[in-house]
Protein backbone atom coordinates (compact mmCIF):
# COMPACT_ATOMS: atom_id res chain seq x y z
CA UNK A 1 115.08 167.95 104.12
CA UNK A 2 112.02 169.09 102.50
CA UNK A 3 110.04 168.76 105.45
CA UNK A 4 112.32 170.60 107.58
CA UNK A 5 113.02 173.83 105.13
CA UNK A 6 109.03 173.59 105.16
CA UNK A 7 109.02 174.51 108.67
CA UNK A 8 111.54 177.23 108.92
CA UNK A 9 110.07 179.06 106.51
CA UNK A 10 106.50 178.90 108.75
CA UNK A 11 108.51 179.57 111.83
CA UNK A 12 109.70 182.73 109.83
CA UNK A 13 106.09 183.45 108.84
CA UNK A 14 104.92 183.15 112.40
CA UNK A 15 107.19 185.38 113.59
CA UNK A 16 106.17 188.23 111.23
CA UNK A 17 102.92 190.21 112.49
CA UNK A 18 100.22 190.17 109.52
CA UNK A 19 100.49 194.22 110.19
CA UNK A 20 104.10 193.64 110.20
CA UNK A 21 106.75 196.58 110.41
CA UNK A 22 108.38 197.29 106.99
CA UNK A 23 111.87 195.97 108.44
CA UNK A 24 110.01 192.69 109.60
CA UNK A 25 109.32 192.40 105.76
CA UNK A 26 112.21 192.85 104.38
CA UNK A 27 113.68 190.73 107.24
CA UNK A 28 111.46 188.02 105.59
CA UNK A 29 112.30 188.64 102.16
CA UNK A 30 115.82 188.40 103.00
CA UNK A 31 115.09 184.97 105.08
CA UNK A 32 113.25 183.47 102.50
CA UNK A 33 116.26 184.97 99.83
CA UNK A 34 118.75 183.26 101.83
CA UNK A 35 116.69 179.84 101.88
CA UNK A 36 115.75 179.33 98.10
CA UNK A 37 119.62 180.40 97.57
CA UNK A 38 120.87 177.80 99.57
CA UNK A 39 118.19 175.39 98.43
CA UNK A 40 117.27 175.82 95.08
CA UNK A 41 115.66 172.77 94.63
CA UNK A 42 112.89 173.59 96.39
CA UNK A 43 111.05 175.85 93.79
CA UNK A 44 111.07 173.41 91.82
CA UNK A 45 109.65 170.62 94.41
CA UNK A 46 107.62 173.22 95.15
CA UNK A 47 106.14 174.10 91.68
CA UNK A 48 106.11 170.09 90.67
CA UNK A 49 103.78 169.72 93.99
CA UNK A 50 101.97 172.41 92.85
CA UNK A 51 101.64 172.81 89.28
CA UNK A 52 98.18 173.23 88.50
CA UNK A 53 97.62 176.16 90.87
CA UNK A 54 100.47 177.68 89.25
CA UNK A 55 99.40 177.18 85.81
CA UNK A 56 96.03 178.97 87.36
CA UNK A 57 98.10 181.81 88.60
CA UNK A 58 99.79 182.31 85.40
CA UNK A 59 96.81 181.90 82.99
CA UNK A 60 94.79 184.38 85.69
CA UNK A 61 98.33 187.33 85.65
CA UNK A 62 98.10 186.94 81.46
CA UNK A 63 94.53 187.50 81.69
CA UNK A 64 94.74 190.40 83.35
CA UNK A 65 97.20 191.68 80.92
CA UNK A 66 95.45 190.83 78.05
CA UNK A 67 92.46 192.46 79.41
CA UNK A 68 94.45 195.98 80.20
CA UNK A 69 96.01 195.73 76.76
CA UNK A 70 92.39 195.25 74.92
CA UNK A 71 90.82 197.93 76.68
CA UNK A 72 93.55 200.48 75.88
CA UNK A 73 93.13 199.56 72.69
CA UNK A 74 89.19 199.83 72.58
CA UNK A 75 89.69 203.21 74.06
CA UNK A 76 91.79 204.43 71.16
CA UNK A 77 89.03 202.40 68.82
CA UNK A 78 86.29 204.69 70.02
CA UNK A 79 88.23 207.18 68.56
CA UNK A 80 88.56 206.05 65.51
CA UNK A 81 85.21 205.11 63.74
CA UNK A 82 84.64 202.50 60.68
CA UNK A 83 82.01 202.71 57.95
CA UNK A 84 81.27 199.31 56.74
CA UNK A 85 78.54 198.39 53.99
CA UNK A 86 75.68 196.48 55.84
CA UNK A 87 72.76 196.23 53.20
CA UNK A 88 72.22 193.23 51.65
CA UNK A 89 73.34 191.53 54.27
CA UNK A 90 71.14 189.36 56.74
CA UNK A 91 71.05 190.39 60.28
CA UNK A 92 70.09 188.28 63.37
CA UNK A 93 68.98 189.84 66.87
CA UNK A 94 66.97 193.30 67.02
CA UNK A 95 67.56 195.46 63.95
CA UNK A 96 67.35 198.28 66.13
CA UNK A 97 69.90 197.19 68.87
CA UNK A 98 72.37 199.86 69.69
CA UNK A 99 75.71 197.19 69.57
CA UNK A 100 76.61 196.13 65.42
CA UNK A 101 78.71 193.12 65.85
CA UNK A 102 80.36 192.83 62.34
CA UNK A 103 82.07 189.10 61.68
CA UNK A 104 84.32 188.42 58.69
CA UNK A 105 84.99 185.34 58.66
CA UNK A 106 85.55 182.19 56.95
CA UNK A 107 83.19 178.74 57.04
CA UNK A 108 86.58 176.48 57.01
CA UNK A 109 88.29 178.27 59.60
CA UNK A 110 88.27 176.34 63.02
CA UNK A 111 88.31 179.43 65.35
CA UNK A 112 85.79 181.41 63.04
CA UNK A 113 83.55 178.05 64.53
CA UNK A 114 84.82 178.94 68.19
CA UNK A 115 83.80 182.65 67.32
CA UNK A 116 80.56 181.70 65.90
CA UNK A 117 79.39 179.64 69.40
CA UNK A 118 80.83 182.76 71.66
CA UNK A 119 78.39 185.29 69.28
CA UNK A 120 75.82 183.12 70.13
CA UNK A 121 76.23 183.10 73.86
CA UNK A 122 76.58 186.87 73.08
CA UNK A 123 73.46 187.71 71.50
CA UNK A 124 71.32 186.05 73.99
CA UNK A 125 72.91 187.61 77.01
CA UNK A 126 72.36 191.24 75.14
CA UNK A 127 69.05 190.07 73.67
CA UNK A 128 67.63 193.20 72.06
CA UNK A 129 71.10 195.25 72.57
CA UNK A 130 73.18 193.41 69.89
CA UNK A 131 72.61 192.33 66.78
CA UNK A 132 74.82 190.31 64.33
CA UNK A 133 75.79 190.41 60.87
CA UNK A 134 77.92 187.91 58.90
CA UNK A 135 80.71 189.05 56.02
CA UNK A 136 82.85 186.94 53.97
CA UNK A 137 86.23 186.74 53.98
CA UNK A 138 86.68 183.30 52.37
CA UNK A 139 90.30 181.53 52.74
CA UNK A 140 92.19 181.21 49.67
CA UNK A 141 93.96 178.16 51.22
CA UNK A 142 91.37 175.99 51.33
CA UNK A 143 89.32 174.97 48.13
CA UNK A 144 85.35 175.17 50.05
CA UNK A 145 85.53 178.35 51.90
CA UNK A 146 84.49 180.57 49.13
CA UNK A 147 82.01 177.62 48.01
CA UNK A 148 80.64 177.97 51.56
CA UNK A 149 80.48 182.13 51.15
CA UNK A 150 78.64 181.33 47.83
CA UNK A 151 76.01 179.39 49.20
CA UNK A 152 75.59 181.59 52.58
CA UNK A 153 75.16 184.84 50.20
CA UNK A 154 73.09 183.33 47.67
CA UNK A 155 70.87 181.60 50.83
CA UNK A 156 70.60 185.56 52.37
CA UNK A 157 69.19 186.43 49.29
CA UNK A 158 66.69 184.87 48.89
CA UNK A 159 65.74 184.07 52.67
CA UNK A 160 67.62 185.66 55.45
CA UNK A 161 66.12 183.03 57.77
CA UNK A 162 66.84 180.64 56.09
CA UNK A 163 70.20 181.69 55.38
CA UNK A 164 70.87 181.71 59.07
CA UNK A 165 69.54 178.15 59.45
CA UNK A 166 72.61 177.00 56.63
CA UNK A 167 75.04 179.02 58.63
CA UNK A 168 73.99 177.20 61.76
CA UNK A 169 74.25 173.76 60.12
CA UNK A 170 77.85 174.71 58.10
CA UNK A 171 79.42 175.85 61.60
CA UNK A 172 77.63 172.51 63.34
CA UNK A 173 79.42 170.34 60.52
CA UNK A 174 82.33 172.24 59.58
CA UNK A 175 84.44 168.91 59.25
CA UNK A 176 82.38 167.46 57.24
CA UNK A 177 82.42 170.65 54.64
CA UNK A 178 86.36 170.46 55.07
CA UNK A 179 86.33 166.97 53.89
CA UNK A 180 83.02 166.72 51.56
CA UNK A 181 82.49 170.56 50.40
CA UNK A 182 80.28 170.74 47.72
CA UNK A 183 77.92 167.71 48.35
CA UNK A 184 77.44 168.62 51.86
CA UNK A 185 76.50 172.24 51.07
CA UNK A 186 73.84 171.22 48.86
CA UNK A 187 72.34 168.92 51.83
CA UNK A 188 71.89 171.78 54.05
CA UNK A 189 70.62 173.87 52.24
CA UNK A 190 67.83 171.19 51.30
CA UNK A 191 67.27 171.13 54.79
CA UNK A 192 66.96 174.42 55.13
CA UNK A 193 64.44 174.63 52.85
CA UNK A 194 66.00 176.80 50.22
CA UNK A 195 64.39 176.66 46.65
CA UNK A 196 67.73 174.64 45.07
CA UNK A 197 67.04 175.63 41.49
CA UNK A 198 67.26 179.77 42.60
CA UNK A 199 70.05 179.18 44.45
CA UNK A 200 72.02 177.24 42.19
CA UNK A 201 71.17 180.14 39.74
CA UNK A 202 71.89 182.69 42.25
CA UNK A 203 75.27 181.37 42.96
CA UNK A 204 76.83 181.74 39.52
CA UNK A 205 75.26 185.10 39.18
CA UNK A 206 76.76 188.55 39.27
CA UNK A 207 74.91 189.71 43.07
CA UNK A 208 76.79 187.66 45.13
CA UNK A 209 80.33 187.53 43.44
CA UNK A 210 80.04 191.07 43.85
CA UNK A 211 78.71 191.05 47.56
CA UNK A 212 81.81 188.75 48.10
CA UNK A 213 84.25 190.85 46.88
CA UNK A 214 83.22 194.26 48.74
CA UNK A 215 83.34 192.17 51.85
CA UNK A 216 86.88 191.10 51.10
CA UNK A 217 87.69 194.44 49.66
CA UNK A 218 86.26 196.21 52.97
CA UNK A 219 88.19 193.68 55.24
CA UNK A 220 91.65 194.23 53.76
CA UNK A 221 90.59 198.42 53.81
CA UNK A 222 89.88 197.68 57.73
CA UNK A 223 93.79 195.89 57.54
CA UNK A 224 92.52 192.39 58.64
CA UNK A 225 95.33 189.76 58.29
CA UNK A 226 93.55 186.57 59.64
CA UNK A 227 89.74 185.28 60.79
CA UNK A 228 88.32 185.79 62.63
CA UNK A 229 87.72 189.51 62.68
CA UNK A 230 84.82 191.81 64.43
CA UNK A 231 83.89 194.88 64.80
CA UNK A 232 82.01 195.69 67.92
CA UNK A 233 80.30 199.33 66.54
CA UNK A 234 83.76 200.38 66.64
CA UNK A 235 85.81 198.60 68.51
CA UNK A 236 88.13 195.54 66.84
CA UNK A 237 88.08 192.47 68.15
CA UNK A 238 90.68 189.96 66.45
CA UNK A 239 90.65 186.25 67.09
CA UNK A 240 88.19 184.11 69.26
CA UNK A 241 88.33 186.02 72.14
CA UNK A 242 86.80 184.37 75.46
CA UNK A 243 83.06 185.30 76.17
CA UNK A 244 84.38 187.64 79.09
CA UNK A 245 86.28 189.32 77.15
CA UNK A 246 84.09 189.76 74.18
CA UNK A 247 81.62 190.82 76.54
CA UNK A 248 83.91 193.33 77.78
CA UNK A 249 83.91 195.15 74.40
CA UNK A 250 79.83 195.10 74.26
CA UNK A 251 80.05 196.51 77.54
CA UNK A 252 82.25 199.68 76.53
CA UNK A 253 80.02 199.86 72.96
CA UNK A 254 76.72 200.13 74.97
CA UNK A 255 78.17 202.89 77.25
CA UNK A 256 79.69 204.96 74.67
CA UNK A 257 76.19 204.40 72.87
CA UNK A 258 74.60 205.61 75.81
CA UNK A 259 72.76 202.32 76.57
CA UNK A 260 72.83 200.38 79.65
CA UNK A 261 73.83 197.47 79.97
């Protein structure tokens, strides 16, 4: 049966030019109406035999929307410009680059890790056109996330570098400072080669409670609800959003920056 509803609906095909007439088309719209109607079966043979391309089609049409609906949305961003606090804070790429990507995030959070690996890819495509800077916004749900933001600000304090190197290692690992917190922290930071007695000191002291705080206080001024959350100059980018489509907001950034690309 399959076989043979298969072939009427080429012989229909066939018969309609590929400049066809508008009433050839709706001839064949009203051929191939009749058909499923009478068959209905057959989208679903159709879309079992076929399933992966259709899961491509779909995934490819919600792309596209997703993509209209964040650019509409960047557009009104540009509009609409933030003022975030920035010193004290380490920054990786060229100071001078003309794209601020602002993260608050969270060192427990799983996407925050996705996030962190897409920035990456980010930063060296745009070498020397963005440049990265990492705030806290520490989940109160789980016990090591503001431990982590403790030892991250404390580390940027008194090395940026080597402050990066421990926020390298926490994403790396972040399992295993789900499951071991503390303990773990004060490994990579060793290895980072952080003076341990400062930072220890630094932790329970009044600079980076405070640093912590504006972050969080900034972030919840800004209206984020969840992490991960950037700021792209201007433009908001909630989530981990695909490198595509981060790199779509760089894109518009640099242009209404007057860079090129």
């Amino acid at each position: 049966m399959f076989k043979r509803l298969l072939a009427t609906l080429l012989i229909v095909l066939t018969l309609v030019p590929v400049a066809g007439a508008a009433d050839n088309r709706d001839e064949l719209k009203e051929t191939l109406r009749t058909l499923l109607r009478d068959n209905p079966d057959l989208v679903l043979e159709v879309l079992r035999e076929h399933s992966e391309t259709v899961l491509e089609i779909a995934q490819q049409g919600a792309n596209q929307r997703r993509r209209k609906a964040l650019v509409a949305q960047w557009k009104t961003d540009l509009e609409d410009p933030k003022k975030v606090n920035l010193a004290d804070r380490p920054v990786r790429g060229e100071a001078n680059a003309p794209v601020t990507v602002v993260a608050y995030s969270d060192f427990t959070c799983p996407y925050c890790q996705q996030a962190a690996g897409t920035v990456e890819m980010l930063l060296a495509n745009y070498k020397g056109k963005v440049r990265y800077i990492f705030k806290q916004m520490p989940l109160e749900t789980h016990e090591n996330a503001r431990t982590a933001s403790n030892y991250y600000v404390a580390a940027s304090l008194q090395d940026p570098a080597k402050a990066w190197k421990l926020y390298e290692a926490v994403f790396a690992d972040r399992d295993r400072l789900v499951t071991e917190g503390e303990p773990f922290l004060k490994k990579v930071a060793q290895e980072a080669g952080l003076d341990m007695q400062r930072l220890a000191t630094d932790i329970k002291g009044r600079k980076v409670k405070a640093l912590i705080e504006e972050d969080m206080a900034e972030a919840r001024k800004l209206g984020v609800q969840g992490t991960p959350y950037f700021l792209v100059n201007d433009l908001v980018v909630r989530g981990a959003l695909p490198l595509d489509l981060f790199s779509d907001a760089v894109d518009m950034a640099l242009e209404k920056a007057g860079a090129k690309k």
